[in-house]
Protein backbone atom coordinates (compact mmCIF):
# COMPACT_ATOMS: atom_id res chain seq x y z
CA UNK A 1 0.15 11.58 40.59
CA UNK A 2 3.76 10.49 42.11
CA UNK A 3 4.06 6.71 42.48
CA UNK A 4 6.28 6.38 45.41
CA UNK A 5 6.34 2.86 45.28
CA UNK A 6 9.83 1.54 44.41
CA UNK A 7 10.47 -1.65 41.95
CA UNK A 8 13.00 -3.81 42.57
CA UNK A 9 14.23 -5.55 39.17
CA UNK A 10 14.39 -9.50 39.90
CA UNK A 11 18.13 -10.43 39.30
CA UNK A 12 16.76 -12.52 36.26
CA UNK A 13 13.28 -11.06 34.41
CA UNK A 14 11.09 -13.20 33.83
CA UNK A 15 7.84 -13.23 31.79
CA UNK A 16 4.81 -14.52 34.83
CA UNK A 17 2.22 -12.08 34.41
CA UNK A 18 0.30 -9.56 31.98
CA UNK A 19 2.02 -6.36 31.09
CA UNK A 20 -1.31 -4.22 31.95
CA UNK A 21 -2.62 -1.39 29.33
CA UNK A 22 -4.45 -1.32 26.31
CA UNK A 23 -2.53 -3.48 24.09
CA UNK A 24 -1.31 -6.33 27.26
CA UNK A 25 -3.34 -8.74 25.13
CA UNK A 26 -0.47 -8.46 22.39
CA UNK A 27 2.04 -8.46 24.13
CA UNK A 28 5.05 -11.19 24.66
CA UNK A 29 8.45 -11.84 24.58
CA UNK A 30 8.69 -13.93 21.85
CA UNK A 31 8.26 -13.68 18.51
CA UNK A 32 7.10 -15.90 15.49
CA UNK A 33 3.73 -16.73 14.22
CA UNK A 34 0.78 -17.78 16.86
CA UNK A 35 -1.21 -19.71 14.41
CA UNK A 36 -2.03 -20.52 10.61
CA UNK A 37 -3.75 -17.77 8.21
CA UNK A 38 -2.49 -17.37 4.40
CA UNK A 39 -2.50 -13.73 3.93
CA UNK A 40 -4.96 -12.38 1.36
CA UNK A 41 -3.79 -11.61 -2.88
CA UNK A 42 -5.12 -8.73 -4.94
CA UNK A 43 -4.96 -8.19 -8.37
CA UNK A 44 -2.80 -5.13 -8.45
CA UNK A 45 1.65 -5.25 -8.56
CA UNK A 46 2.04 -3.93 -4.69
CA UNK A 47 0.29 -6.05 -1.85
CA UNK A 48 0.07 -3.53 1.45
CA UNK A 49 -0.71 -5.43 4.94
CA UNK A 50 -1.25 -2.77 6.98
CA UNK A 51 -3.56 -0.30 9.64
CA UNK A 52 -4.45 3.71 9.43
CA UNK A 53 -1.43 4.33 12.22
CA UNK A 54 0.78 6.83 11.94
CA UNK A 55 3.49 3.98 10.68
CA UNK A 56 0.69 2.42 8.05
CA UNK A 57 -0.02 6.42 6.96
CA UNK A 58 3.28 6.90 5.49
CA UNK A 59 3.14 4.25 3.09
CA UNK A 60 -0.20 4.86 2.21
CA UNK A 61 0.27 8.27 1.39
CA UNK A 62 3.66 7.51 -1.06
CA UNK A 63 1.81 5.02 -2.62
CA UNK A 64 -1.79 7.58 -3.01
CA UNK A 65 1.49 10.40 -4.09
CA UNK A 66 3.13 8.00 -6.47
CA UNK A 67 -0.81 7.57 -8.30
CA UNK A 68 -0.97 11.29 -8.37
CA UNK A 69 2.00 11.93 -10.27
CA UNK A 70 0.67 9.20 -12.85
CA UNK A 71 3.12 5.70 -11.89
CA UNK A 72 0.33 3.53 -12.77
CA UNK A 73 2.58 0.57 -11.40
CA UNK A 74 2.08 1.77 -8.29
CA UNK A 75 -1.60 0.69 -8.40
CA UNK A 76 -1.72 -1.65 -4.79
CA UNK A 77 -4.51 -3.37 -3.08
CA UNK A 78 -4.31 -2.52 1.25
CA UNK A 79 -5.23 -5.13 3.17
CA UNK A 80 -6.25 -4.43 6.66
CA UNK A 81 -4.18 -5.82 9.70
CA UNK A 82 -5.99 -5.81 13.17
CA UNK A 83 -2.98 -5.78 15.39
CA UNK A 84 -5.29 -5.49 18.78
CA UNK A 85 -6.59 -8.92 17.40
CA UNK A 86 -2.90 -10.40 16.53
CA UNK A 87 -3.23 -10.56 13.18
CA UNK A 88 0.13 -9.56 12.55
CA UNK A 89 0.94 -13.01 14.54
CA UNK A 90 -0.20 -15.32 11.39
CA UNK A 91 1.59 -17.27 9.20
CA UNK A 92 1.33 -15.76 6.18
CA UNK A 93 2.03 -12.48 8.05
CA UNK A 94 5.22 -13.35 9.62
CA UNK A 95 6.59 -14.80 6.64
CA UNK A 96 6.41 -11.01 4.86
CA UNK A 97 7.71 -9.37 8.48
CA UNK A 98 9.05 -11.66 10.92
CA UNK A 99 8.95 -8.64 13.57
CA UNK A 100 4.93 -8.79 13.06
CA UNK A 101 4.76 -5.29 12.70
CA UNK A 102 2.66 -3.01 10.39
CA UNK A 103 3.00 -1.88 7.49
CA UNK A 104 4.60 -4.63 5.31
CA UNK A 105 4.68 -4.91 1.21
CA UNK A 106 4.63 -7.46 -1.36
CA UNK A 107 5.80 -6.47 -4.89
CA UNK A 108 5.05 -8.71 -6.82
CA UNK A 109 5.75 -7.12 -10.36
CA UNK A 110 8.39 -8.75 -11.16
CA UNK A 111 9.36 -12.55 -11.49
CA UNK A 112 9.97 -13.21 -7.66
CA UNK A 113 8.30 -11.86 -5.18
CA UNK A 114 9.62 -8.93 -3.07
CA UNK A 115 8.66 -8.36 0.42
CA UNK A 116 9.81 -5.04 2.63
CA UNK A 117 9.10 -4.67 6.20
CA UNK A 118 9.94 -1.62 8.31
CA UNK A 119 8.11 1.84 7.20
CA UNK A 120 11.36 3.37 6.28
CA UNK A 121 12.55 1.15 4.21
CA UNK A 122 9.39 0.79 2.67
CA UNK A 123 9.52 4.30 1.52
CA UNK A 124 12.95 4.32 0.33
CA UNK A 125 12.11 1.42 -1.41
CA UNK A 126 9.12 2.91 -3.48
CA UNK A 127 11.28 6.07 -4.38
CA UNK A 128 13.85 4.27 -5.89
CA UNK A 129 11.63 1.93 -7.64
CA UNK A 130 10.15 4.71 -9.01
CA UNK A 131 12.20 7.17 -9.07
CA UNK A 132 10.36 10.14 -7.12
CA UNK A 133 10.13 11.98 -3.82
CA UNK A 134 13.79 10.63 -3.10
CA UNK A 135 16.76 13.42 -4.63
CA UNK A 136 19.05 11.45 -6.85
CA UNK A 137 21.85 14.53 -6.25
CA UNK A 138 23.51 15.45 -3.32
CA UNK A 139 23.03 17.10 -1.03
CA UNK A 140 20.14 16.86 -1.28
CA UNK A 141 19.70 13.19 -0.93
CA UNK A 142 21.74 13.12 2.22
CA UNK A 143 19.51 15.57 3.60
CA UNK A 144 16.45 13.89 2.76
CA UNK A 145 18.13 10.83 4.74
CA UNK A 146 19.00 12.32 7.38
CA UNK A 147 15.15 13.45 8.28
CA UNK A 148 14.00 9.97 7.36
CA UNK A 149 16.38 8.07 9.74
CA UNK A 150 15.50 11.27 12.33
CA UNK A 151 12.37 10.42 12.12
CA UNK A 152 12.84 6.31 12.69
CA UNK A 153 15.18 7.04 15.67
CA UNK A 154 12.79 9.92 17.27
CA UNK A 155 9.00 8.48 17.03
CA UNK A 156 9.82 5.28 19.53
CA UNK A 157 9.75 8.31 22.05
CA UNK A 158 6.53 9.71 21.15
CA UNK A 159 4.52 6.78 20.78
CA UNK A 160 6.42 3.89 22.47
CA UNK A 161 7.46 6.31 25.46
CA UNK A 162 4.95 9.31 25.86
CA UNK A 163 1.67 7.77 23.72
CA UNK A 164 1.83 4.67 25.91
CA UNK A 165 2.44 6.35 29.36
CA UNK A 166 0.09 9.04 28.90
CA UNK A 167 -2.31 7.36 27.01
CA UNK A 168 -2.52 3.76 26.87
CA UNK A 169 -0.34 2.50 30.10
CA UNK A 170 -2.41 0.89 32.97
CA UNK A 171 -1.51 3.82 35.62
CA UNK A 172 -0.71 7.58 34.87
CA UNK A 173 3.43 7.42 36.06
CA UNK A 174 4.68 11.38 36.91
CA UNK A 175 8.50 9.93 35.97
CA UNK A 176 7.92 8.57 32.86
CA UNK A 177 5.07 10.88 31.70
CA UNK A 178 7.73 13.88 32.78
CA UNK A 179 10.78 12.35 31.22
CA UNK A 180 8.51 11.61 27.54
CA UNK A 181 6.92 14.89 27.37
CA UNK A 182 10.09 16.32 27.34
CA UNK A 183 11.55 14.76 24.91
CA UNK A 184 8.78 15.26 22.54
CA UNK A 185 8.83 18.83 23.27
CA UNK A 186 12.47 18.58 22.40
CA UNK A 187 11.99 17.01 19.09
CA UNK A 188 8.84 19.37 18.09
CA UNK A 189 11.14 22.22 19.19
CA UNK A 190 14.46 20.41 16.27
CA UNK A 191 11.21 20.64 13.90
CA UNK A 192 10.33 23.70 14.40
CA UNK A 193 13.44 25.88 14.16
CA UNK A 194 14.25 23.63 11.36
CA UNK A 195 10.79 24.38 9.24
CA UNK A 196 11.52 28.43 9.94
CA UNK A 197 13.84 28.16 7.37
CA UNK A 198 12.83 25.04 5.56
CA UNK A 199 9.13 25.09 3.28
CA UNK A 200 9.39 21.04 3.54
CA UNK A 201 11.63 19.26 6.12
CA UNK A 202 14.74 18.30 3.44
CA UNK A 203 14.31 22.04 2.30
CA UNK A 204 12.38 23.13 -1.03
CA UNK A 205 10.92 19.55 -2.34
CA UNK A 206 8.32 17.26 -0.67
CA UNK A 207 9.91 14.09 -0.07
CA UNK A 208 9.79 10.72 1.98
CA UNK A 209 10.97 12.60 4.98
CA UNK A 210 7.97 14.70 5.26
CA UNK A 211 5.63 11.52 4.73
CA UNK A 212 7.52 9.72 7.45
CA UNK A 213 7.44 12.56 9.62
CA UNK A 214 3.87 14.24 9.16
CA UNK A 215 1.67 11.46 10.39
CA UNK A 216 3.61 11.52 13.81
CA UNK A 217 4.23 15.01 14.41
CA UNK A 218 1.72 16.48 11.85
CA UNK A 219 -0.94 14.03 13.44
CA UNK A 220 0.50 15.21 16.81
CA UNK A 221 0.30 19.43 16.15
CA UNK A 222 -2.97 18.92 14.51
CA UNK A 223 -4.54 17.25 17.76
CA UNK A 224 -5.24 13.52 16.31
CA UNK A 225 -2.62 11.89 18.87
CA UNK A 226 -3.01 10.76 22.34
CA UNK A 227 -5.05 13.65 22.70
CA UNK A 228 -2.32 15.23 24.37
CA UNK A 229 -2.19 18.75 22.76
CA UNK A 230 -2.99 20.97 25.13
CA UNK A 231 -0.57 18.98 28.04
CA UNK A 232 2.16 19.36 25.43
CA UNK A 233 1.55 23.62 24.32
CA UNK A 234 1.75 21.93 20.73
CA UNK A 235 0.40 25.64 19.49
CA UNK A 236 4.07 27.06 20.48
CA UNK A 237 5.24 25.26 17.71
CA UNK A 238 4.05 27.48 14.72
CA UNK A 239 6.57 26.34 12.03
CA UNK A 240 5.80 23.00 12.55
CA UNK A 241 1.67 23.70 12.50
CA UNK A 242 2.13 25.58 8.60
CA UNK A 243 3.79 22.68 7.91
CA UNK A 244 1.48 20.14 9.22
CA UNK A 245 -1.49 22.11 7.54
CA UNK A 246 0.24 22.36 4.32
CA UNK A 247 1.00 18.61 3.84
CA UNK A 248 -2.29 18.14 4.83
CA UNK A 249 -3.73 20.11 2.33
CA UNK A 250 -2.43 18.05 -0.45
CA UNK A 251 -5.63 15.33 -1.93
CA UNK A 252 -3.12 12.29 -1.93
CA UNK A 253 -2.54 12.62 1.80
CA UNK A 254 -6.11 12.92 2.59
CA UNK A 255 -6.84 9.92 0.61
CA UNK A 256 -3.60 7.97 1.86
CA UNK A 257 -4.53 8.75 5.45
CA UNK A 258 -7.78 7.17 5.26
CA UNK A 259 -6.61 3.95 4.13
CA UNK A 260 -6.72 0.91 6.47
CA UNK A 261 -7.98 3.72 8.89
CA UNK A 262 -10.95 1.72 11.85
CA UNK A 263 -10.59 5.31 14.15
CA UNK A 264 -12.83 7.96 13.90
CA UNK A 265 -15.62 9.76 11.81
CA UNK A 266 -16.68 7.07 9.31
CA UNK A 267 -16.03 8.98 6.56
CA UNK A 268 -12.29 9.37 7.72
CA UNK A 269 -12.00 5.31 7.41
CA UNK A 270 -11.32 3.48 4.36
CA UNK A 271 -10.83 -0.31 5.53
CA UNK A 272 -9.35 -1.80 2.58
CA UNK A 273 -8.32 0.40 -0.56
CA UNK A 274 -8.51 -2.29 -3.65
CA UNK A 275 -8.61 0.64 -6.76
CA UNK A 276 -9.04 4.52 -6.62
CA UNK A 277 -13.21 4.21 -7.15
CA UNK A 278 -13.08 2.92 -3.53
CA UNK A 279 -12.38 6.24 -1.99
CA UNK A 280 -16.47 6.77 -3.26
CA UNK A 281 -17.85 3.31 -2.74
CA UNK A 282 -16.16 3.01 0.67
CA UNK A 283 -15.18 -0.35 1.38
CA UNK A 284 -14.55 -0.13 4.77
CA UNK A 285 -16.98 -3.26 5.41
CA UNK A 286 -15.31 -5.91 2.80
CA UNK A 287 -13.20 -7.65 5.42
CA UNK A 288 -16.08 -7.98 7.47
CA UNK A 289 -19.15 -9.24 5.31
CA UNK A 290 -17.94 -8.99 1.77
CA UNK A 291 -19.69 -5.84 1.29
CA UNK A 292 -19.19 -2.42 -0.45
């Protein structure tokens, strides 16, 4: 479909009328909190605020990787954030992220509280706290970096530009839908000639990049996103699908990519993830009735 209709920007934009698509209900120019709600306390050091997206995924799965390698302190209670309800717009919210954004953390280990907003960061944060997934030497660490911040500067265009055209936007556009797809390709094609030569994406050691990096293009390859993998030949991009599989493979990214997860099979969805036992009980239902 070509939209041959041409938009004229007003000499001034101005914000009179609903942005259309999936998530218009959300969406504003402004930012700051839209009314009062004290964010929930668990007993555990780390305090998640989060949802199963690819963005609330990668801190999930550190924090489910960090348990696995025995860092009891990294024990953490995930509290579920519906963002298509705006409850990243409440007060107690806003005060941890004032973008109102998933994920965001609370440490609260030591004698003041420490919050950290922005995926990234939250992952660099929880490797040097702890002192794993993150290479101390360089170059290592410079490589591992340089994927992360790849990663930060690269999604926007996959879900931002081609997830909300193709999937979510109010009309199918043949410019922007064209102008996404190929950059995506582009990016799955850096991945891929990178990952013939590379086991993980920083070379031989699993680190943060590959949990930043997996639930986008992983997700993506493996056919969980926008279900857009046959419009975008993802099976050209075999490097990058050995990959995919063999993160996937690993029990602490299963269990981290269930967490805060309301999409799919039920048994894919853990709502809230209080202590390790609740990968059994499933306590997807808490939030709503108090139940396990």
């Amino acid at each position: 479909m070509t939209d041959n209709t041409e938009y004229v920007p007003p000499k001034v934009w101005t914000w009179d009328k609903a942005s259309g698509g999936q998530f218009a209900n959300i969406n504003r120019p402004i930012a700051g909190a839209t009314h009062e709600k004290t964010l929930p306390v668990g007993r555990h050091p780390l305090q998640l605020y989060s949802l199963g997206t690819p963005n609330g995924q990668k801190v999930t799965i550190m924090l489910e990787e960090l348990l696995a390698l025995g860092h009891t302190g990294a024990e953490y209670d995930a509290w579920l954030i519906r963002i298509g309800e705006g409850e990243q717009f409440g007060s107690g919210f806003v005060e941890v992220n004032p973008n109102s954004k998933i994920p965001a953390l609370m440490d609260r280990s030591g004698p003041t509280p420490i919050r950290v907003f922005e995926s990234g960061a939250i992952l660099m944060y929880l490797a040097e706290k702890f002192g794993a997934f993150l290479p101390r030497e360089q170059p290592a660490r410079a490589e591992t970096l340089s994927w992360l911040f790849w990663q930060m500067g690269s999604a926007p265009f996959l879900g931002g530009g081609f997830g909300h055209f193709y999937a979510y936007a109010p009309a199918k556009l043949e410019y922007p839908i064209n102008r996404y797809a190929m950059e995506v390709k582009r990016q799955l094609d850096v991945l891929d000639r990178h990952l013939a030569d590379n086991e993980f994406v920083a070379g031989r050691e699993y680190t943060i990049a590959d949990m930043a990096i997996w639930p986008w293009y992983g997700g993506l390859v493996k056919g969980w996103l926008y279900g857009a993998a046959e419009f975008l030949s993802v099976h050209e991009y075999r490097n990058v699908i050995r990959w995919a599989d063999q993160i996937f493979a690993r029990p602490a990214v299963q269990r981290g990519r269930k967490v805060n997860r309301t999409s799919g099979e039920p048994s894919s969805q853990l709502h809230e993830r209080h202590d390790a036992s609740d990968f059994e009980t499933r306590t997807q239902d808490k939030l709503a009735g108090g139940q396990s």
